[in-house]
C-alpha atoms as a PDB file:
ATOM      1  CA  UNK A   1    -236.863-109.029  55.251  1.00  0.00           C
ATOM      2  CA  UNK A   2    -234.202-109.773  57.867  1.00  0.00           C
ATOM      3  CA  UNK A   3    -234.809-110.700  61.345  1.00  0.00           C
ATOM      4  CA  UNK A   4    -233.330-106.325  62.105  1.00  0.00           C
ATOM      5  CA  UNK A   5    -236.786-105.532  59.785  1.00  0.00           C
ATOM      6  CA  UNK A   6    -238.869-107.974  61.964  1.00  0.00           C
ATOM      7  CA  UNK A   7    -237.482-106.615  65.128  1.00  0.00           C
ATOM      8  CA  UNK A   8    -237.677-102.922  64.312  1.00  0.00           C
ATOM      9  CA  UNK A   9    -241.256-103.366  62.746  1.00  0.00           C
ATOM     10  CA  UNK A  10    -242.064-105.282  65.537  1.00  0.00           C
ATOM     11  CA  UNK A  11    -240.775-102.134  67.702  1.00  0.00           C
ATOM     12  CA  UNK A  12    -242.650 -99.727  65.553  1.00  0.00           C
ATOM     13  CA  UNK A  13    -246.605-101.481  65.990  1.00  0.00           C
ATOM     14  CA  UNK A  14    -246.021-101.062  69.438  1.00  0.00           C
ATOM     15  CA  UNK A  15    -244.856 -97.724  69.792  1.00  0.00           C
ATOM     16  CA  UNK A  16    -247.814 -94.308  68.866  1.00  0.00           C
ATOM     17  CA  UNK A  17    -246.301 -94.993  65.421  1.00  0.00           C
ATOM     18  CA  UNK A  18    -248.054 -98.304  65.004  1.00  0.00           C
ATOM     19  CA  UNK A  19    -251.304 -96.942  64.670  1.00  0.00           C
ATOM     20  CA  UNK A  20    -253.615 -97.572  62.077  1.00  0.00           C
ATOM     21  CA  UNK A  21    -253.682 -94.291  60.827  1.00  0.00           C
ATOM     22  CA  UNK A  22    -249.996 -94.181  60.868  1.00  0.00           C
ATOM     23  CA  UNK A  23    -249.323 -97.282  59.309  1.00  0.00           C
ATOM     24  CA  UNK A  24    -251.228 -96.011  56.514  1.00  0.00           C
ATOM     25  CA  UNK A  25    -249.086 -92.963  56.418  1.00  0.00           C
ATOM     26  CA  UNK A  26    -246.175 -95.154  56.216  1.00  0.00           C
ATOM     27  CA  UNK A  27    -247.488 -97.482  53.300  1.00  0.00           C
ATOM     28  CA  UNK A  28    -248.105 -94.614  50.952  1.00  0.00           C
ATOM     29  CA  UNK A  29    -244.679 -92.871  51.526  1.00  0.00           C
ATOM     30  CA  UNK A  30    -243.133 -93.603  48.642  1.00  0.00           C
ATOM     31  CA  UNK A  31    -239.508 -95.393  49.450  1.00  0.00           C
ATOM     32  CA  UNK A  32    -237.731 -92.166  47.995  1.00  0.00           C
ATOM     33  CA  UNK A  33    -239.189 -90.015  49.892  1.00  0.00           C
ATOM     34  CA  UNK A  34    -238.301 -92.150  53.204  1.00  0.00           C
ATOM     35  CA  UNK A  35    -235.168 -92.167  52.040  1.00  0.00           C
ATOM     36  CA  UNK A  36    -234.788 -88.764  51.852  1.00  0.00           C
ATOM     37  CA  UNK A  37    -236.088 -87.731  55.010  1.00  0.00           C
ATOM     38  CA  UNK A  38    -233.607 -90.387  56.703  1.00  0.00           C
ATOM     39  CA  UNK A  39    -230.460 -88.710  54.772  1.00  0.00           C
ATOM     40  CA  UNK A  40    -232.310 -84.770  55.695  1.00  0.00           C
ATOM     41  CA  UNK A  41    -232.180 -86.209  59.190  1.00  0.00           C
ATOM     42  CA  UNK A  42    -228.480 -87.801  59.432  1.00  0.00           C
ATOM     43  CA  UNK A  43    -227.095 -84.709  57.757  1.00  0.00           C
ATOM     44  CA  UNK A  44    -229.223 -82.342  60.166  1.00  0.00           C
ATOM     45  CA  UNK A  45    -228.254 -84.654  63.312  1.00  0.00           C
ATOM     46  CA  UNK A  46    -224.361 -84.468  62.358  1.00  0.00           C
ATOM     47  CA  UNK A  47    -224.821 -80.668  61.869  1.00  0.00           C
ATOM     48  CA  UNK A  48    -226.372 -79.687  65.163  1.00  0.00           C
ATOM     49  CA  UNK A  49    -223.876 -82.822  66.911  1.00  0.00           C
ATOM     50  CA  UNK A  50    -220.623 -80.990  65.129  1.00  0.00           C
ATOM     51  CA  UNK A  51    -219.495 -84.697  63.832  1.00  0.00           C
ATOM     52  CA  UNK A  52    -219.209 -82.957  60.295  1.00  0.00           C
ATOM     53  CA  UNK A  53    -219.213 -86.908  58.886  1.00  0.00           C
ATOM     54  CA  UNK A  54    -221.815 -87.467  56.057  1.00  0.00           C
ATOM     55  CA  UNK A  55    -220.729 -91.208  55.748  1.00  0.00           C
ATOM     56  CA  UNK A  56    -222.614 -93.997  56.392  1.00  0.00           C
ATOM     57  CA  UNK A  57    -225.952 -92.425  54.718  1.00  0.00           C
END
């Protein structure tokens, strides 16, 4: 992990997402699956935003 990881999991335990029952969530999400919700998301976000770019996924 890099020190980005360490900050943004760092980030994450103390948001509502760090919860135990979230965490747990998040450790049986398979990495695909993560994946593609990130790439559903950027494509959905540049959509509604009218930036049309799909780069950068």
């Amino acid at each position: 992990m890099t020190s980005r990881d360490d900050e943004f999991n760092a980030l994450l335990n103390a948001s509502s997402l760090g919860t135990d029952a979230a965490r747990r969530l998040r450790e049986r999400t398979p990495q695909s699956t993560a994946k593609a919700i990130r790439t559903i998301t950027h494509l959905r976000y540049n959509l509604v935003c009218g930036h049309g770019r799909t780069t950068g996924i």
